[in-house]
N, C-alpha and C. Protein backbone atom coordinates (compact mmCIF):
# COMPACT_ATOMS: atom_id res chain seq x y z
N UNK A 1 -28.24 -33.29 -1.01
CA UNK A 1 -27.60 -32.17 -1.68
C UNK A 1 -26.08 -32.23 -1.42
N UNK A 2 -25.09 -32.15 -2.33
CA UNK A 2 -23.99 -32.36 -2.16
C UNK A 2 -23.21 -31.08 -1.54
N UNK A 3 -22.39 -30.96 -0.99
CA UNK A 3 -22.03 -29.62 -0.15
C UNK A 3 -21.14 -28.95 -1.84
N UNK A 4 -21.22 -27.52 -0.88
CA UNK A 4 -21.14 -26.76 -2.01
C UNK A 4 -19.56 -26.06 -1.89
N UNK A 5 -19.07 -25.77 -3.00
CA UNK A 5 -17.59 -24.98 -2.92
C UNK A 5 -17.70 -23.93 -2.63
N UNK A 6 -17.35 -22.98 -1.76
CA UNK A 6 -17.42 -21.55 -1.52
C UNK A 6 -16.14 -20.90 -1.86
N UNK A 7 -14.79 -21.36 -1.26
CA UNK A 7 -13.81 -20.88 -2.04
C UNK A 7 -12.68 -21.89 -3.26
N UNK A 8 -12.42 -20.94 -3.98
CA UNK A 8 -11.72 -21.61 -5.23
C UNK A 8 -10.76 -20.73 -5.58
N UNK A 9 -9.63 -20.35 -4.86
CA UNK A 9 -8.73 -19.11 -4.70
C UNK A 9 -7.49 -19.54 -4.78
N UNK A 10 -6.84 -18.95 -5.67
CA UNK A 10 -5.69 -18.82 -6.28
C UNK A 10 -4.40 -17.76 -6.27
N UNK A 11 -3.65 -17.80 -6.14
CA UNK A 11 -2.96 -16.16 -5.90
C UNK A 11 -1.39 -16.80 -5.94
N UNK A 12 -1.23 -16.05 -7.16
CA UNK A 12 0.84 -16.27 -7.47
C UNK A 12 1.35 -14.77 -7.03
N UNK A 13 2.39 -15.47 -6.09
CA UNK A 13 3.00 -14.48 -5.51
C UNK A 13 4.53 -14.28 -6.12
N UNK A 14 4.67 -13.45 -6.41
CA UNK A 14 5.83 -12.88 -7.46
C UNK A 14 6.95 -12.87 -7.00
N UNK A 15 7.50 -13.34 -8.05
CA UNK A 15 9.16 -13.72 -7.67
C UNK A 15 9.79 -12.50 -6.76
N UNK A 16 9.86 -11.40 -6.83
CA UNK A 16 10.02 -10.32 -6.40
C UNK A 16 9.91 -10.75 -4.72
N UNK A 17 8.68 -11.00 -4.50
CA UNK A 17 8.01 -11.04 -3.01
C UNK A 17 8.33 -12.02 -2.71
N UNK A 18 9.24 -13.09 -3.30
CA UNK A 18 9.39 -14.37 -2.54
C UNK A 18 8.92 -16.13 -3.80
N UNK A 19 8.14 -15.77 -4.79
CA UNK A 19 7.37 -16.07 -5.57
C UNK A 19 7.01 -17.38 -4.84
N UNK A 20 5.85 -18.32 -5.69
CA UNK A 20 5.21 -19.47 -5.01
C UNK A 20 3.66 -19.49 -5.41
N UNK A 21 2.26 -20.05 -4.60
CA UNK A 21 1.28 -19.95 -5.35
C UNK A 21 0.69 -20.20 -3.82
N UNK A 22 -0.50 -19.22 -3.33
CA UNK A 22 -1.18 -19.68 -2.26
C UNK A 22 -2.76 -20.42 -2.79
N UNK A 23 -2.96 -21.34 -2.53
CA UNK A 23 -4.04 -22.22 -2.88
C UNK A 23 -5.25 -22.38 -1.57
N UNK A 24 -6.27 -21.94 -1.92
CA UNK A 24 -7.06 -21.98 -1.00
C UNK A 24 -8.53 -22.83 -0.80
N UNK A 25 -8.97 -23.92 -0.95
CA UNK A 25 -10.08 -24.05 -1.08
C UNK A 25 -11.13 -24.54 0.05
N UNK A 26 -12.61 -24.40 -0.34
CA UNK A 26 -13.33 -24.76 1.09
C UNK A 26 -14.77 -25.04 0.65
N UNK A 27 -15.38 -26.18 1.41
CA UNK A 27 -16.79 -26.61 0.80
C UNK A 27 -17.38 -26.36 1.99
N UNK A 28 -18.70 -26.08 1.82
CA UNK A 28 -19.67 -26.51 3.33
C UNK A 28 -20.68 -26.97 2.89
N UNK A 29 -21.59 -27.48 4.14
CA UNK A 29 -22.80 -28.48 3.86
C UNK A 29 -24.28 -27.46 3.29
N UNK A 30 -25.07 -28.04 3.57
CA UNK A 30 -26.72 -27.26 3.30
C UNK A 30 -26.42 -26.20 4.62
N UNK A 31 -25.92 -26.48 5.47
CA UNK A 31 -26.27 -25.92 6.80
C UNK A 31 -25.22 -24.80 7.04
N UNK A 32 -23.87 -24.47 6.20
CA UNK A 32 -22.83 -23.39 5.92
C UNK A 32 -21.82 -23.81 6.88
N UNK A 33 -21.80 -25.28 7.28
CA UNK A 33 -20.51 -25.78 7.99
C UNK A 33 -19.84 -26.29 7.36
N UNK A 34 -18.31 -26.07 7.49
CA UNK A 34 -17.12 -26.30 7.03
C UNK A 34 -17.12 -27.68 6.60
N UNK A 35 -16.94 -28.31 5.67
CA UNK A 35 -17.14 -30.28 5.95
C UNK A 35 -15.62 -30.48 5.02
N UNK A 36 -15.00 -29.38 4.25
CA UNK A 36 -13.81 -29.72 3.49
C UNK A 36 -13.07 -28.35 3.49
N UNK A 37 -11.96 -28.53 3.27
CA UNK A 37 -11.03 -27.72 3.04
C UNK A 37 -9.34 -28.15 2.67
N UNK A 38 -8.70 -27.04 1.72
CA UNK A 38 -7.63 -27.13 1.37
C UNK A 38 -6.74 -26.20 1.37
N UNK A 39 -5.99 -26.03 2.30
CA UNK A 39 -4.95 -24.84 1.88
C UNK A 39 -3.64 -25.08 2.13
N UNK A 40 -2.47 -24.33 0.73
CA UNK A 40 -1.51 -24.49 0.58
C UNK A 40 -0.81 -23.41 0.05
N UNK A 41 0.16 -23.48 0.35
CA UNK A 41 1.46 -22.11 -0.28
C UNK A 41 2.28 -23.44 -0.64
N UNK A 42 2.66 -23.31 -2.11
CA UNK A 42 3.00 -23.70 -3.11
C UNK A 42 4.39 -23.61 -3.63
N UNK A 43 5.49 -23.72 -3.67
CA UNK A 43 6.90 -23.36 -4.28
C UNK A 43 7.76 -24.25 -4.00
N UNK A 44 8.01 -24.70 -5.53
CA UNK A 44 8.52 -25.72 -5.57
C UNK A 44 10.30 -25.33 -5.55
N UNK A 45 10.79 -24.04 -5.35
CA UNK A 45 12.05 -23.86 -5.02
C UNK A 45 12.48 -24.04 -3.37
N UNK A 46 11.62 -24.20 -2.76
CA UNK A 46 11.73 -24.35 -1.54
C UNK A 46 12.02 -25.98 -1.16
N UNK A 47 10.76 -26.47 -2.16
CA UNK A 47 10.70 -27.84 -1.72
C UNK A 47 9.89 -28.24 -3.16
N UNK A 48 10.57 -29.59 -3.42
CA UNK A 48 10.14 -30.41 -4.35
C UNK A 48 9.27 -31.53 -4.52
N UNK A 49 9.27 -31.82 -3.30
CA UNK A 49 8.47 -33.09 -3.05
C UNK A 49 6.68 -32.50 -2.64
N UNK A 50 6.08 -33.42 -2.40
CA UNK A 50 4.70 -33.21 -2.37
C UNK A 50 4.13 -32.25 -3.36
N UNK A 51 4.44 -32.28 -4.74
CA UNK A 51 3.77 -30.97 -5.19
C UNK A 51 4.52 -30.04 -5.21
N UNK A 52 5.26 -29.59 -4.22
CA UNK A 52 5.55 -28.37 -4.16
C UNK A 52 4.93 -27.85 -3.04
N UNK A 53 4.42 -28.67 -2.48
CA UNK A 53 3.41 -28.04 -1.38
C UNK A 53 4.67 -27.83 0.14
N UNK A 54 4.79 -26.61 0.37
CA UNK A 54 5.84 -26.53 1.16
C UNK A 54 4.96 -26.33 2.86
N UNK A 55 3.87 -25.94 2.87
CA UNK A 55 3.04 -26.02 3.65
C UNK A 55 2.23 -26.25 3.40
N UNK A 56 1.27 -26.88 4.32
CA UNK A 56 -0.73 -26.42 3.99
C UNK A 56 -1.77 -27.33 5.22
N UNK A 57 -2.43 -26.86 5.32
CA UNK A 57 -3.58 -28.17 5.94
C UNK A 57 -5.05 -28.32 4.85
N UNK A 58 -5.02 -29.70 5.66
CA UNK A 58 -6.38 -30.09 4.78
C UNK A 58 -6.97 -31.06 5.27
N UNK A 59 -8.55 -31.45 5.01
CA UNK A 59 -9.24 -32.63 6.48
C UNK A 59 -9.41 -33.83 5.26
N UNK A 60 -8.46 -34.11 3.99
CA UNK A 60 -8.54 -35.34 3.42
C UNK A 60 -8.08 -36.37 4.08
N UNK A 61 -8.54 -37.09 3.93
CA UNK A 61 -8.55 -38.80 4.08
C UNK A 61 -8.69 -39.15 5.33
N UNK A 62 -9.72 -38.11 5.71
CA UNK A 62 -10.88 -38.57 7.42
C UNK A 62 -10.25 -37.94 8.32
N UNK A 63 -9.00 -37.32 8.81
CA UNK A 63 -8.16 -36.22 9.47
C UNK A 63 -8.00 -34.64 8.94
N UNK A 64 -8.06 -34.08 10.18
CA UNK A 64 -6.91 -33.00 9.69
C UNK A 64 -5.73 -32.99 10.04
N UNK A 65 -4.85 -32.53 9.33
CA UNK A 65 -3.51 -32.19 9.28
C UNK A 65 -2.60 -31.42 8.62
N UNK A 66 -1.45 -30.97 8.83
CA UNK A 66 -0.68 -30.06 8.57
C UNK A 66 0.49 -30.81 7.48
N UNK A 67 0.78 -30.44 6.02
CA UNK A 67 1.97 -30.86 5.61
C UNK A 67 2.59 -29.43 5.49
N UNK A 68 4.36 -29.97 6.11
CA UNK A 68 4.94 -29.09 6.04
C UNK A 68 6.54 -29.48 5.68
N UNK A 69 6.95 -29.59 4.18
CA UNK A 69 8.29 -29.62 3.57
C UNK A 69 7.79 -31.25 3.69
N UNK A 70 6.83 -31.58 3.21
CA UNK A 70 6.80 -33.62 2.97
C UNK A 70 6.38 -33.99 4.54
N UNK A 71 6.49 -33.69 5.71
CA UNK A 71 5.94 -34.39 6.73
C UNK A 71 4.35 -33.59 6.69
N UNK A 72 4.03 -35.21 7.38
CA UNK A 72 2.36 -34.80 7.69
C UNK A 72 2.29 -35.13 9.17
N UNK A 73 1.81 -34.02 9.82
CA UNK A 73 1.17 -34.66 11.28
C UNK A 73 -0.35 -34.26 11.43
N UNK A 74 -0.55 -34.77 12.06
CA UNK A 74 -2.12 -34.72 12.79
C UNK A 74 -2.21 -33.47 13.71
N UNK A 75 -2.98 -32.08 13.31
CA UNK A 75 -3.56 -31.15 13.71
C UNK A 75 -5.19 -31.59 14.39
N UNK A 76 -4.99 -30.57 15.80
CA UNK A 76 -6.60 -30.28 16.57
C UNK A 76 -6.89 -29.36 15.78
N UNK A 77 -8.27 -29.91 15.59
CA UNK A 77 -9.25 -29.01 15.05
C UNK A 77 -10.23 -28.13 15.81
N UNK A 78 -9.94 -26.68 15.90
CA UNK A 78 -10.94 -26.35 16.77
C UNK A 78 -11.97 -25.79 16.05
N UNK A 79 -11.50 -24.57 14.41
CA UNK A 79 -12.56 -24.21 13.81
C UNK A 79 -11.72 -24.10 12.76
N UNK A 80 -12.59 -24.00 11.72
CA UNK A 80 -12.25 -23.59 10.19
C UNK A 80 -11.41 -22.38 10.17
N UNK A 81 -11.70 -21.39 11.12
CA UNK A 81 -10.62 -19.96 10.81
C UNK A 81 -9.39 -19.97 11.79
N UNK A 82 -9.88 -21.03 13.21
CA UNK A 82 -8.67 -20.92 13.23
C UNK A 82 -6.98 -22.13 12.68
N UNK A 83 -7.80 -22.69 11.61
CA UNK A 83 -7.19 -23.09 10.59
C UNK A 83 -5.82 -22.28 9.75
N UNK A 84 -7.24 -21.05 9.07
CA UNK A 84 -7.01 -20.50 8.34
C UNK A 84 -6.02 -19.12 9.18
N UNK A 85 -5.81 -19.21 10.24
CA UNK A 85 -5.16 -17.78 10.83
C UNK A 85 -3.36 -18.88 10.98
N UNK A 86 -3.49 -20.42 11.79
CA UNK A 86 -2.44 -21.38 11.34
C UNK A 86 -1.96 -21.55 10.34
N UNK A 87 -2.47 -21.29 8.99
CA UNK A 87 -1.92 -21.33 7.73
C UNK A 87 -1.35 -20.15 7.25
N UNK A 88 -1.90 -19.20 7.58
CA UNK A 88 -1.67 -17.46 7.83
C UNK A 88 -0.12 -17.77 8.19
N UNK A 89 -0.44 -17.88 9.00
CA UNK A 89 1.13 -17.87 10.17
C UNK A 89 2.28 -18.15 9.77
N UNK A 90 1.86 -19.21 9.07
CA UNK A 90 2.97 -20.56 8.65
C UNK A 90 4.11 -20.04 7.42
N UNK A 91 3.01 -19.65 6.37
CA UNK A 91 3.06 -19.21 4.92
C UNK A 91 3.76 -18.18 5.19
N UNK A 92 3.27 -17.39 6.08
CA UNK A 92 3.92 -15.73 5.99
C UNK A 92 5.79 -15.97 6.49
N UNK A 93 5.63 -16.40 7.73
CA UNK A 93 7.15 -16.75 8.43
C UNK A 93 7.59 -17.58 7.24
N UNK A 94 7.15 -18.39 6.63
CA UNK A 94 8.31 -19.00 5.41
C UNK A 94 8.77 -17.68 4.82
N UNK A 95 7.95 -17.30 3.78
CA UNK A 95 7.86 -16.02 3.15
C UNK A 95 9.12 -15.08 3.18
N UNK A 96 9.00 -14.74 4.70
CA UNK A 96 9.70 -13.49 5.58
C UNK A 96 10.85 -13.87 5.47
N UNK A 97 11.68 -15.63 5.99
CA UNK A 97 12.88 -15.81 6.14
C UNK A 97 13.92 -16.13 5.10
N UNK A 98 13.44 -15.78 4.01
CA UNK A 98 13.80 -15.56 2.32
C UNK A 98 14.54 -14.58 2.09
């Protein structure tokens, strides 16, 4: 059985607030464990390269890791949320210093 998508989340954040696009996605197995994930805050006025991807993590190409403004490093993985509370973090302090 191929693991399944649970989130497929999208959200443009308005020029007003900073504008940009938070991208969220996440698969798990038969068993409801995490086996993929993608998340990114998006704005390409910040940064041009990668997409536009000015932050994000994601466990493609057999790692996880963090891109942030075009560098990639290698993130510990301890769980899927606390992923998602690191990406929290990240996104928001960009956000704020606008």
């Amino acid at each position: 059985m191929p693991d399944k998508k649970i989130h497929d989340d999208y959200h443009k954040i308005s020029d007003k607030r900073g504008n940009g696009q938070l991208r969220r996605e996440g698969w798990v197995d038969k068993h409801g464990k995490v086996t993929r994930y993608n998340l990114a805050y998006i704005n390409h006025r910040l940064h041009e390269g990668d997409n536009g991807r000015v932050v994000g993590y994601d466990n493609q190409h057999g790692y996880h890791h963090r891109h942030y403004f075009g560098k990639v490093e290698k993130v510990d993985f301890i769980s899927y949320e606390d992923i998602e509370e690191r990406f929290e973090q990240d996104w928001t302090v960009l956000r704020s210093d606008k």
